[in-house]
PDB file of N, CA and C in Angstrom:
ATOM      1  N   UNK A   1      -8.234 -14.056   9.011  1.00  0.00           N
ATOM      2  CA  UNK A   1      -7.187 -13.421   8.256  1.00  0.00           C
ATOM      3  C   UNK A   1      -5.818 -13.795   8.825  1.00  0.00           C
ATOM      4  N   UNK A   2      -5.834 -13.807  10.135  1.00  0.00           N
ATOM      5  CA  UNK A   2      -4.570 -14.283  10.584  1.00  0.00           C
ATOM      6  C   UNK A   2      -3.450 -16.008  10.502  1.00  0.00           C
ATOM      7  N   UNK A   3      -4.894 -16.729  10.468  1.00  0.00           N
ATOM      8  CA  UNK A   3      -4.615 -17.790   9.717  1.00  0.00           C
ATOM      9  C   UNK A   3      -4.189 -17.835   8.349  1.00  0.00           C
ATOM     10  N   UNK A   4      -5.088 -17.029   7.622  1.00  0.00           N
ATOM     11  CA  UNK A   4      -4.281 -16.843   6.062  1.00  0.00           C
ATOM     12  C   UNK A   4      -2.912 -16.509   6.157  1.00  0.00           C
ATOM     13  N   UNK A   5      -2.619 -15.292   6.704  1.00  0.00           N
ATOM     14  CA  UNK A   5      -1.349 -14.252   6.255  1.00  0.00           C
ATOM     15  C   UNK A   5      -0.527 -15.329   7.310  1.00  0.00           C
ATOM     16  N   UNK A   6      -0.722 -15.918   7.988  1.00  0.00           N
ATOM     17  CA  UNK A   6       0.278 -17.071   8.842  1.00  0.00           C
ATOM     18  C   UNK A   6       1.573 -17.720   8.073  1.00  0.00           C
ATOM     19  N   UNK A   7       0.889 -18.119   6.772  1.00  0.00           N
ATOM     20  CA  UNK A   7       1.758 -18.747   6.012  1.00  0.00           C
ATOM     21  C   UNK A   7       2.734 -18.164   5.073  1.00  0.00           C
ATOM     22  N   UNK A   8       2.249 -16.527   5.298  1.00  0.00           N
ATOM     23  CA  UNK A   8       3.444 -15.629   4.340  1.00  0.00           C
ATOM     24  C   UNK A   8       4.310 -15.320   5.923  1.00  0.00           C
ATOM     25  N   UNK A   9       5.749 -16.266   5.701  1.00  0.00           N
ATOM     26  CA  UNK A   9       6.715 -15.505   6.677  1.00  0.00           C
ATOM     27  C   UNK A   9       7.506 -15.045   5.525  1.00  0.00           C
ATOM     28  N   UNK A  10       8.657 -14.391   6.326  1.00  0.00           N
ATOM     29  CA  UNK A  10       9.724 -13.888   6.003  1.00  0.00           C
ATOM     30  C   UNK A  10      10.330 -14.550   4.510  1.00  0.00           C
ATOM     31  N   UNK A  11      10.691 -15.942   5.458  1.00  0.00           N
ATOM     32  CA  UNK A  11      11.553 -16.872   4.368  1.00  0.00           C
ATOM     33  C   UNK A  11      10.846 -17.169   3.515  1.00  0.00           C
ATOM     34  N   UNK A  12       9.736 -17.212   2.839  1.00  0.00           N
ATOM     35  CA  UNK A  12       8.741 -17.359   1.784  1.00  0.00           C
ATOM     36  C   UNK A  12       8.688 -16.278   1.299  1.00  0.00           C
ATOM     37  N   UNK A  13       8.087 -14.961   1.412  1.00  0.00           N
ATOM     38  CA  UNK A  13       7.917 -13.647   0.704  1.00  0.00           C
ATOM     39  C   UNK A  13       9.721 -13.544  -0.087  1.00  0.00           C
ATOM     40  N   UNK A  14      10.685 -13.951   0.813  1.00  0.00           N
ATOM     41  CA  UNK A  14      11.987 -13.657   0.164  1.00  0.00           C
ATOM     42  C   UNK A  14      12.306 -14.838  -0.647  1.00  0.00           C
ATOM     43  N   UNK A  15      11.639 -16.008  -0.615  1.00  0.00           N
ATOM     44  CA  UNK A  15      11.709 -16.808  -2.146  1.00  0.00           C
ATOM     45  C   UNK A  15      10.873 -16.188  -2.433  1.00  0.00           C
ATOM     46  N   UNK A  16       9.796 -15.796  -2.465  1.00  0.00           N
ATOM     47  CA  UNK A  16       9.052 -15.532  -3.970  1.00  0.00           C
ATOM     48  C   UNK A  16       9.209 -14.337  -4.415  1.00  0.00           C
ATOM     49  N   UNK A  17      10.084 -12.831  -3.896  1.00  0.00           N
ATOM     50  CA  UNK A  17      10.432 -12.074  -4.245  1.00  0.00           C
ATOM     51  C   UNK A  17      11.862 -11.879  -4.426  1.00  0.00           C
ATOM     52  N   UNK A  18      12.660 -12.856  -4.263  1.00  0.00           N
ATOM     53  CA  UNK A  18      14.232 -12.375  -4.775  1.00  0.00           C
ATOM     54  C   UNK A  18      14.703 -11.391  -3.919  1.00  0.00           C
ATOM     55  N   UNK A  19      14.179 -11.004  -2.594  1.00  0.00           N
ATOM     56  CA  UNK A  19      14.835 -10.125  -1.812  1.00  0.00           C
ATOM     57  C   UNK A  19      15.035 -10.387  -0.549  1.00  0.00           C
ATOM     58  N   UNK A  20      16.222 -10.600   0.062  1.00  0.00           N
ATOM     59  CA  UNK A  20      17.062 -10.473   0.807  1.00  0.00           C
ATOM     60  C   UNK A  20      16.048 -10.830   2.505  1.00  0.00           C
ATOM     61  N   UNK A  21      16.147 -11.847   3.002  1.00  0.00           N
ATOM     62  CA  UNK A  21      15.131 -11.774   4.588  1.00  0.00           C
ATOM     63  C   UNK A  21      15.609 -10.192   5.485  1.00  0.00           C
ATOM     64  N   UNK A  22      16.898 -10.106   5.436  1.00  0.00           N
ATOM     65  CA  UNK A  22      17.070  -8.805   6.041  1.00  0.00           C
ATOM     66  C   UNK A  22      16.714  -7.650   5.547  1.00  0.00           C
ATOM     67  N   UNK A  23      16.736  -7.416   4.539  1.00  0.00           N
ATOM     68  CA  UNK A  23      15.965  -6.382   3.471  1.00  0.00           C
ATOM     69  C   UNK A  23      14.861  -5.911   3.842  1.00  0.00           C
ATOM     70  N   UNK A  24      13.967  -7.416   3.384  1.00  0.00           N
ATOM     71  CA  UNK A  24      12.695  -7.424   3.920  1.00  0.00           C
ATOM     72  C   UNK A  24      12.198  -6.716   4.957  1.00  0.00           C
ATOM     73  N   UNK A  25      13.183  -7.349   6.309  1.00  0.00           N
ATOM     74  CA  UNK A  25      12.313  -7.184   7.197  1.00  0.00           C
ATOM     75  C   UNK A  25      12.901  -5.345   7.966  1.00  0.00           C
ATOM     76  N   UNK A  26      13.871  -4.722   7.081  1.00  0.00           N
ATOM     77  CA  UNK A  26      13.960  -3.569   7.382  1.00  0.00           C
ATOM     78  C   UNK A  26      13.131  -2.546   6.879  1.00  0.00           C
ATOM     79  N   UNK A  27      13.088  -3.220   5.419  1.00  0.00           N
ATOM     80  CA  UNK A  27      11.949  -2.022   4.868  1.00  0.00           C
ATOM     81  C   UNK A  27      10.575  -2.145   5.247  1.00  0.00           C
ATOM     82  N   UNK A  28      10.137  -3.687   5.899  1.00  0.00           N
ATOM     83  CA  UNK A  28       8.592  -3.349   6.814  1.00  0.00           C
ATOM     84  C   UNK A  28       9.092  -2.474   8.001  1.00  0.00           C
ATOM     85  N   UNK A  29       9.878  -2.544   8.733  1.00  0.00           N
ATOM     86  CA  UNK A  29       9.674  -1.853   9.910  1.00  0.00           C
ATOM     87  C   UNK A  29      10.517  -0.445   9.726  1.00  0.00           C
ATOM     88  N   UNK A  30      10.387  -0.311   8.798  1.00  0.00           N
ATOM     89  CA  UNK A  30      11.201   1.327   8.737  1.00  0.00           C
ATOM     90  C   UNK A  30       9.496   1.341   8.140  1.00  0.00           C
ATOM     91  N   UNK A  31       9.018   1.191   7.065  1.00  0.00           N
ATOM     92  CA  UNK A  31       7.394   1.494   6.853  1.00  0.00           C
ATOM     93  C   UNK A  31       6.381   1.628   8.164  1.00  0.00           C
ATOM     94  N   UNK A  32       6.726   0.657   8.551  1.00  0.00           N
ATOM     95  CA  UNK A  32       5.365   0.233  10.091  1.00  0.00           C
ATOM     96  C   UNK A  32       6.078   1.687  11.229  1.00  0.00           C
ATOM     97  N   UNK A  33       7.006   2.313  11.226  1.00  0.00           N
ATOM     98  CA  UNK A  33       7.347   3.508  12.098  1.00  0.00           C
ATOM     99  C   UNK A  33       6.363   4.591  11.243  1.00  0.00           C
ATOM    100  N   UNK A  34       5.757   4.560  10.252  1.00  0.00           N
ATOM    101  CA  UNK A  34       5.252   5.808  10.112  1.00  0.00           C
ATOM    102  C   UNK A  34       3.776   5.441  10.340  1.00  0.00           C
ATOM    103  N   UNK A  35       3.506   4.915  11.284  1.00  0.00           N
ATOM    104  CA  UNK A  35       2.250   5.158  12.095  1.00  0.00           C
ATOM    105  C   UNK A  35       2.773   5.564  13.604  1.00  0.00           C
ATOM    106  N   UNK A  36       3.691   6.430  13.931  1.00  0.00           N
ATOM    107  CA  UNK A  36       3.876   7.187  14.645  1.00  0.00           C
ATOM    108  C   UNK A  36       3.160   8.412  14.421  1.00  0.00           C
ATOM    109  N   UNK A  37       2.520   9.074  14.774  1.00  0.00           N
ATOM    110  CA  UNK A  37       1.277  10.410  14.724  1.00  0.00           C
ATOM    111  C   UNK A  37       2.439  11.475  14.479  1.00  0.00           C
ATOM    112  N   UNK A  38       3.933  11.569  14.910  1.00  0.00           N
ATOM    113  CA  UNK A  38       4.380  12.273  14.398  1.00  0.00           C
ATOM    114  C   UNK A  38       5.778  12.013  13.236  1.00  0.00           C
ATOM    115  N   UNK A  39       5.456  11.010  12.426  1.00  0.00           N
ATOM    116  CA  UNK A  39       6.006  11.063  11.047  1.00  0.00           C
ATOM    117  C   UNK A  39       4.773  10.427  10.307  1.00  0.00           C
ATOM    118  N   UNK A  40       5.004  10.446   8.292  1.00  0.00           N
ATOM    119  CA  UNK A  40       3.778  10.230   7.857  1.00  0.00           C
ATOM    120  C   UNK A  40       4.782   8.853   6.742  1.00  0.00           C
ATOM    121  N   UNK A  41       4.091   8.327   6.430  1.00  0.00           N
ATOM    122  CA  UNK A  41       4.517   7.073   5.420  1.00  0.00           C
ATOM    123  C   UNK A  41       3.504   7.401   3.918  1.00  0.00           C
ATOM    124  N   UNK A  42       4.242   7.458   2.672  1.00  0.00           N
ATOM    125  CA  UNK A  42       3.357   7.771   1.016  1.00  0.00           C
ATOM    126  C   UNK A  42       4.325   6.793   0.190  1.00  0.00           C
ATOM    127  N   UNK A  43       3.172   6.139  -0.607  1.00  0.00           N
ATOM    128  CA  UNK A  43       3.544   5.275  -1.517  1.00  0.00           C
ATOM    129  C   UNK A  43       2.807   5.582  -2.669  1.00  0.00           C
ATOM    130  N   UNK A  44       3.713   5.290  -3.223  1.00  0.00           N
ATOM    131  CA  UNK A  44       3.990   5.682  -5.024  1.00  0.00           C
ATOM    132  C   UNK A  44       3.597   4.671  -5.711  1.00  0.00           C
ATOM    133  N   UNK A  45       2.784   4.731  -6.797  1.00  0.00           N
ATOM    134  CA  UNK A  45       3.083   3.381  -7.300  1.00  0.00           C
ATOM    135  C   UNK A  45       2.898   3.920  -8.956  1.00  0.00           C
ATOM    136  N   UNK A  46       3.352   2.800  -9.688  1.00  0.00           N
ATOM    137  CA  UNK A  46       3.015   2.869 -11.440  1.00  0.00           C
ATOM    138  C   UNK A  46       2.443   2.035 -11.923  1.00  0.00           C
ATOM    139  N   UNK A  47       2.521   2.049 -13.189  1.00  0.00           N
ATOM    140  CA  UNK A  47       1.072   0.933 -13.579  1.00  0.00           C
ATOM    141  C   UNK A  47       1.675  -0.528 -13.725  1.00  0.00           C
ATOM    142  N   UNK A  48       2.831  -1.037 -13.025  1.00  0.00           N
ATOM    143  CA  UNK A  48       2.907  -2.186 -12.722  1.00  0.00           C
ATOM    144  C   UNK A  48       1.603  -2.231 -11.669  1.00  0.00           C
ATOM    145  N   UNK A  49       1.538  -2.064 -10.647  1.00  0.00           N
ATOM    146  CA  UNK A  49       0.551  -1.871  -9.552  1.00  0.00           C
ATOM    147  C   UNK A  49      -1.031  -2.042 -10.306  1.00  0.00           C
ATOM    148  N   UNK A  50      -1.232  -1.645 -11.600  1.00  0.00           N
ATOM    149  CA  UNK A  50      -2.641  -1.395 -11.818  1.00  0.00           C
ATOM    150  C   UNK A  50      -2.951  -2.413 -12.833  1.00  0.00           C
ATOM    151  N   UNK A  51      -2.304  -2.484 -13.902  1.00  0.00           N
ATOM    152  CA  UNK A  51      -2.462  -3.196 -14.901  1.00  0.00           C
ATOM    153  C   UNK A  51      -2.657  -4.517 -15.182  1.00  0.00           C
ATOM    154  N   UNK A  52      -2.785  -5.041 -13.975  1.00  0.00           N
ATOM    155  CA  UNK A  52      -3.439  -6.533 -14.222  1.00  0.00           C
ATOM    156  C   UNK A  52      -5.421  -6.559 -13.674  1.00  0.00           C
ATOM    157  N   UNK A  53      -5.365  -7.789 -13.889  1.00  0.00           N
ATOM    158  CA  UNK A  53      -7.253  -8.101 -13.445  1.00  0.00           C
ATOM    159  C   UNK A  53      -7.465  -7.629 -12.274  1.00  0.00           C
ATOM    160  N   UNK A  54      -6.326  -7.655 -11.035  1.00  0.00           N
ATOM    161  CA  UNK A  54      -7.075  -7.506 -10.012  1.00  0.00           C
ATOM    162  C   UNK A  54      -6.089  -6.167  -9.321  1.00  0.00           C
ATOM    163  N   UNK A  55      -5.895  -5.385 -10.361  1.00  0.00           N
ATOM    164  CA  UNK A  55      -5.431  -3.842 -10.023  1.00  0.00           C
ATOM    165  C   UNK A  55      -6.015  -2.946  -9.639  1.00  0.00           C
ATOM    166  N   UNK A  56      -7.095  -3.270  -9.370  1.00  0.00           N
ATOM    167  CA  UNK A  56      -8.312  -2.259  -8.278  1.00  0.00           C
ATOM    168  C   UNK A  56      -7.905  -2.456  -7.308  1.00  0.00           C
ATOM    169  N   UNK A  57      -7.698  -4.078  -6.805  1.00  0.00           N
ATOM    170  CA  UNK A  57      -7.408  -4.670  -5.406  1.00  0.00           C
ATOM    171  C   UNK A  57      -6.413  -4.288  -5.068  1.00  0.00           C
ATOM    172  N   UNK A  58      -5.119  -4.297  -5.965  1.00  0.00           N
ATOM    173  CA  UNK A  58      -3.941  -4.064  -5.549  1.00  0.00           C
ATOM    174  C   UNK A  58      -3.969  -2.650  -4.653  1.00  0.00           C
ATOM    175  N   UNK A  59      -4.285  -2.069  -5.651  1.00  0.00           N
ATOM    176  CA  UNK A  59      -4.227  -0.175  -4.950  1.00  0.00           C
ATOM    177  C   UNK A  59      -5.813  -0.265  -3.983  1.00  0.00           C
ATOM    178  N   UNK A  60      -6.270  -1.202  -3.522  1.00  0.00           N
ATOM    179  CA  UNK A  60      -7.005  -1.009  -2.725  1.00  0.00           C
ATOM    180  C   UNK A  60      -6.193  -1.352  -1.292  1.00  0.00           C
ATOM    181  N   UNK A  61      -5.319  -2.793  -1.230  1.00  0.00           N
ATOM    182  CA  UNK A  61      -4.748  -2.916  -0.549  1.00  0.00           C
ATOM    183  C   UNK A  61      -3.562  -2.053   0.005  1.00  0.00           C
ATOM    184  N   UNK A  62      -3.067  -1.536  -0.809  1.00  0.00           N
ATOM    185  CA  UNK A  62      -2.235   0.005  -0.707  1.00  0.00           C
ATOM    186  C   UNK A  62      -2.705   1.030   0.470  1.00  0.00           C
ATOM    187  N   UNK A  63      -3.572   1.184  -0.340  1.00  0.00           N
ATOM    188  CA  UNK A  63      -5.006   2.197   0.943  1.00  0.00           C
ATOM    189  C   UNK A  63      -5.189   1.341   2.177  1.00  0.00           C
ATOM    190  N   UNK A  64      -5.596   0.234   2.618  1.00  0.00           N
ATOM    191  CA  UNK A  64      -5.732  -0.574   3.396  1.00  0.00           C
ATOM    192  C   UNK A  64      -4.715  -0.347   4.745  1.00  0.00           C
ATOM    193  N   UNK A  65      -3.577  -0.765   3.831  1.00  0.00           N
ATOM    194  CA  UNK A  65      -2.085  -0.567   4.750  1.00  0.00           C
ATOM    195  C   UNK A  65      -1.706   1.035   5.660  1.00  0.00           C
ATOM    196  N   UNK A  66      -2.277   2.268   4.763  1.00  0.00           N
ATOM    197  CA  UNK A  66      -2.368   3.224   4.774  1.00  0.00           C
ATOM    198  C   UNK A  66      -3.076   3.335   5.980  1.00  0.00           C
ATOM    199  N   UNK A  67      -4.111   2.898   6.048  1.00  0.00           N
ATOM    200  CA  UNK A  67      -5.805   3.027   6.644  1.00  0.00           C
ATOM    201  C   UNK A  67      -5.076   2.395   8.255  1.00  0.00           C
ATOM    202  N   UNK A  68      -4.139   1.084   8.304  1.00  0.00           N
ATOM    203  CA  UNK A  68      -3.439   0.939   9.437  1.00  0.00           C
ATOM    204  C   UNK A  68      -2.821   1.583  10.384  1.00  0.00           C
ATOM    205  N   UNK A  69      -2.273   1.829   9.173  1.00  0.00           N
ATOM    206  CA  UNK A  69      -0.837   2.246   9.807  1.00  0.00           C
ATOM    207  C   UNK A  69      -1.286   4.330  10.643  1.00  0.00           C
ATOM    208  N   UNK A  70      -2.840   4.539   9.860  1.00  0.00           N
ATOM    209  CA  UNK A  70      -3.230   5.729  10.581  1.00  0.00           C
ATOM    210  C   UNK A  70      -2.645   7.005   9.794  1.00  0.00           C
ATOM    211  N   UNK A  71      -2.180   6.533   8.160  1.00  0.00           N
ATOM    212  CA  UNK A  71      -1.455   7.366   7.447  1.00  0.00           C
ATOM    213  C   UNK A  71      -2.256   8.449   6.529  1.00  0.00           C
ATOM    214  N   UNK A  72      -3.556   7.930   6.748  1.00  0.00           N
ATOM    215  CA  UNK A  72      -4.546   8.769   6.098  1.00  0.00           C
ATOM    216  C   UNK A  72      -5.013  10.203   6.509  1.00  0.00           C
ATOM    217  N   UNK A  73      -4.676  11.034   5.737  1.00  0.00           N
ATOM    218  CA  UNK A  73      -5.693  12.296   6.215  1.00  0.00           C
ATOM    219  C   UNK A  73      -3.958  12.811   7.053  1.00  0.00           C
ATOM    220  N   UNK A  74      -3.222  12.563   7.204  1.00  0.00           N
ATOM    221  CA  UNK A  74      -1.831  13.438   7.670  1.00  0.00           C
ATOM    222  C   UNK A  74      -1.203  14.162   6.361  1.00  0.00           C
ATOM    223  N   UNK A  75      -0.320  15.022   7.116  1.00  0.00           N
ATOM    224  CA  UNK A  75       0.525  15.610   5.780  1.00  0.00           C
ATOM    225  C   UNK A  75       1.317  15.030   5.016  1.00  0.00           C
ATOM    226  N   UNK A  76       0.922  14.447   3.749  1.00  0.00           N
ATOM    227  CA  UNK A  76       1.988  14.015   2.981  1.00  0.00           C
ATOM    228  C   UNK A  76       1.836  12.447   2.906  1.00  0.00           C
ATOM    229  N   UNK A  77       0.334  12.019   3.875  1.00  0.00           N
ATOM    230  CA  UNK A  77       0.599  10.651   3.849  1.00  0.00           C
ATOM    231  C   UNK A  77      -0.734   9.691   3.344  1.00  0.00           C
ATOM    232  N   UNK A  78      -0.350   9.646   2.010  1.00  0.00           N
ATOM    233  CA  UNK A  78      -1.202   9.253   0.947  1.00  0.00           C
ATOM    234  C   UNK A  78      -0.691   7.611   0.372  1.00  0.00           C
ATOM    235  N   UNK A  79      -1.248   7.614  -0.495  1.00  0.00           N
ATOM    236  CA  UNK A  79      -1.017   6.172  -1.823  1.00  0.00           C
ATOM    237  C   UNK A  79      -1.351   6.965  -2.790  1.00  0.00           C
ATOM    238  N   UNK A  80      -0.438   7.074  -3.799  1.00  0.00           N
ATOM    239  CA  UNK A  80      -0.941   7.852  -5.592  1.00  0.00           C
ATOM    240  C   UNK A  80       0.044   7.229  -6.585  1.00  0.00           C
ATOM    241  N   UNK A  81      -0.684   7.140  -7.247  1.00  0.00           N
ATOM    242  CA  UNK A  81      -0.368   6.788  -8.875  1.00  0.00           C
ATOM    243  C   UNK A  81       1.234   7.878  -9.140  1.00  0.00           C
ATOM    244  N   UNK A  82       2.481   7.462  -9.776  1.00  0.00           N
ATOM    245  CA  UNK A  82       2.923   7.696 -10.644  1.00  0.00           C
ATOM    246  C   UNK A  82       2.525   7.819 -11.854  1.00  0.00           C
ATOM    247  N   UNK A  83       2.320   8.500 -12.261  1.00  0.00           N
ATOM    248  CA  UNK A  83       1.804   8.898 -14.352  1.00  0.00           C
ATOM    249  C   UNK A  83       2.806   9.479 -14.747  1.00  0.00           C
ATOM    250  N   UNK A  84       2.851   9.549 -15.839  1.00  0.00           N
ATOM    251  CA  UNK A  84       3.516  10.547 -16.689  1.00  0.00           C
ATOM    252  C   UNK A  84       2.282  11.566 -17.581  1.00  0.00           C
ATOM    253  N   UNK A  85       1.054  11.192 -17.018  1.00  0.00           N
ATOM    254  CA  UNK A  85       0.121  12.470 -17.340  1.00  0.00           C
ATOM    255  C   UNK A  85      -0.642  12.455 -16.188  1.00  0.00           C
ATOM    256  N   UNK A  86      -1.363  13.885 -15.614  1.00  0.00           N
ATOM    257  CA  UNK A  86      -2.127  14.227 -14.664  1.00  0.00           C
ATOM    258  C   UNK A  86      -2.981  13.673 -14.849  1.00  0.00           C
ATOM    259  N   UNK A  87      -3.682  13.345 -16.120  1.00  0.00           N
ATOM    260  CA  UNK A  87      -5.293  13.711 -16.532  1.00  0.00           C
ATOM    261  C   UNK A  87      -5.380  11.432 -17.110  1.00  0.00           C
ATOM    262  N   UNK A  88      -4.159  10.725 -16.596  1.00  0.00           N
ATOM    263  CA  UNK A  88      -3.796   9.568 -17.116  1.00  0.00           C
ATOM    264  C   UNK A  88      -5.587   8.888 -15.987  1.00  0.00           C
ATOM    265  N   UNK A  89      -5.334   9.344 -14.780  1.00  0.00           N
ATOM    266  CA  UNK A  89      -6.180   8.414 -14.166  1.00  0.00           C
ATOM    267  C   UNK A  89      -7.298   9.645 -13.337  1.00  0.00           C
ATOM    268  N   UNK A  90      -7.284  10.548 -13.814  1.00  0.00           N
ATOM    269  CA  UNK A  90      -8.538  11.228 -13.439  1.00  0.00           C
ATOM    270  C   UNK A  90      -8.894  10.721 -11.373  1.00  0.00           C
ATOM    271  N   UNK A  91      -9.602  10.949 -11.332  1.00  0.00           N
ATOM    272  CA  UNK A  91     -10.750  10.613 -10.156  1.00  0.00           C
ATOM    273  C   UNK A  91     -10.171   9.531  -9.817  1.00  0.00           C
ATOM    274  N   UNK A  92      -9.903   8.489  -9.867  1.00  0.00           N
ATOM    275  CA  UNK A  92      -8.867   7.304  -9.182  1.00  0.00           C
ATOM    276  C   UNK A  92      -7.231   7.976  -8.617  1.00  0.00           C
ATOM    277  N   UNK A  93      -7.323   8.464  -8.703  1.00  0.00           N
ATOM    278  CA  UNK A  93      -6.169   9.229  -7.921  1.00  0.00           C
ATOM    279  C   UNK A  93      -5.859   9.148  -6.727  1.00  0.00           C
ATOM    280  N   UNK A  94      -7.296   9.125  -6.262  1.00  0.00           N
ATOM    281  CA  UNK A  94      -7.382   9.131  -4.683  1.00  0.00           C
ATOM    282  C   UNK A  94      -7.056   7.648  -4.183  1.00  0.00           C
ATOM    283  N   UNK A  95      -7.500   8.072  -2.788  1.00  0.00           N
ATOM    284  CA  UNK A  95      -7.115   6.490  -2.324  1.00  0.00           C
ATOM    285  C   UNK A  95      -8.404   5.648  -2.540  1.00  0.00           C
ATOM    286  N   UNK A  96      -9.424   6.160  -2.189  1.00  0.00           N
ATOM    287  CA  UNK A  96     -10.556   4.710  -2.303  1.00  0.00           C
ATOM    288  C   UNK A  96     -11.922   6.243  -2.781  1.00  0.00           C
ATOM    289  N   UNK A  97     -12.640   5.616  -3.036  1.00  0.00           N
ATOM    290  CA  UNK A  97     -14.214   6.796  -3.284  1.00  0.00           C
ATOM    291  C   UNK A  97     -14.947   6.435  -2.178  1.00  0.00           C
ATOM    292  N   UNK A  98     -16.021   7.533  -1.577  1.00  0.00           N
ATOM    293  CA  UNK A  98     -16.681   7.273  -0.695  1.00  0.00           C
ATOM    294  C   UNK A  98     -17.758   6.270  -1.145  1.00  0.00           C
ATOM    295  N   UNK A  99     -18.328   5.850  -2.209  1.00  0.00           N
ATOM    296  CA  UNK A  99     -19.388   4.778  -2.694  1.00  0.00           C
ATOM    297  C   UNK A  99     -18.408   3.209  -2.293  1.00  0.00           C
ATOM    298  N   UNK A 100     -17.100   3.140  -1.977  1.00  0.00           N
ATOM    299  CA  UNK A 100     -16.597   1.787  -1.815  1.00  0.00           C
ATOM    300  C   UNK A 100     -16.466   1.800  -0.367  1.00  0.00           C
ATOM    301  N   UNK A 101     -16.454   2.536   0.789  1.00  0.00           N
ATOM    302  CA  UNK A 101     -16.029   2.355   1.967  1.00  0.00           C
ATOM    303  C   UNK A 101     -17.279   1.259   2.437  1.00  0.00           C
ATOM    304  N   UNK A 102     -16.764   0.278   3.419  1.00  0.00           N
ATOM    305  CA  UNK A 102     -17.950  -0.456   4.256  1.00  0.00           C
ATOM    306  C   UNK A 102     -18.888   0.103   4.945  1.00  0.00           C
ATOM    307  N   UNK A 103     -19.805  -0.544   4.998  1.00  0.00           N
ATOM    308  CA  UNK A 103     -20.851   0.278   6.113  1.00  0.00           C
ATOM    309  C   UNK A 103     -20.496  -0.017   7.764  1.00  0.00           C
ATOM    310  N   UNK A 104     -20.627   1.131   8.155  1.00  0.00           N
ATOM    311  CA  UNK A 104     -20.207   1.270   9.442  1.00  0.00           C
ATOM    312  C   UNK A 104     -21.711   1.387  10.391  1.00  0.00           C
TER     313      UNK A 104
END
């Protein structure tokens, strides 16, 4: 994995996203501080996030980052859907179901 993600630096993620290398690299490390045990990090997302083929993955990787950073299971420190209805995504709400976790 580290070989993969090797080739996403800075100056690449900010061509292919139109945002700023300093930007960038403030809003990872203002994010990466809330795996401090005493603050929590929650991300929001809408159905940009879901609505393509591999929008399971996306909000799986969401959870993932979460699952790092030690944000799981604290107060307030989740991954959830934006809706404009409660009842829009039912049971996917959560971060992952216990039938998808790996075997340990």
């Amino acid at each position: 994995m580290k070989r993969h993600y090797a080739r996403y630096t800075l100056e690449k993620i900010s061509r292919i996203t139109g945002c700023p290398r300093d930007k960038l690299e403030a809003v990872y490390k203002l994010y990466a501080s809330t795996g401090d045990p005493s603050k929590t990090g929650t991300i929001l997302y809408a159905m940009g996030q879901t609505q393509h083929t591999v929008g399971s993955q996306n909000v799986r990787a969401l959870s993932m980052v979460q699952l790092l950073l030690g944000n799981l299971g604290g107060r307030e420190a989740v991954s959830m859907p934006c809706a404009g209805s409660q009842t829009f995504r039912g049971q996917r709400t959560r971060d992952f179901w216990l039938i998808s976790l790996p075997d340990m």
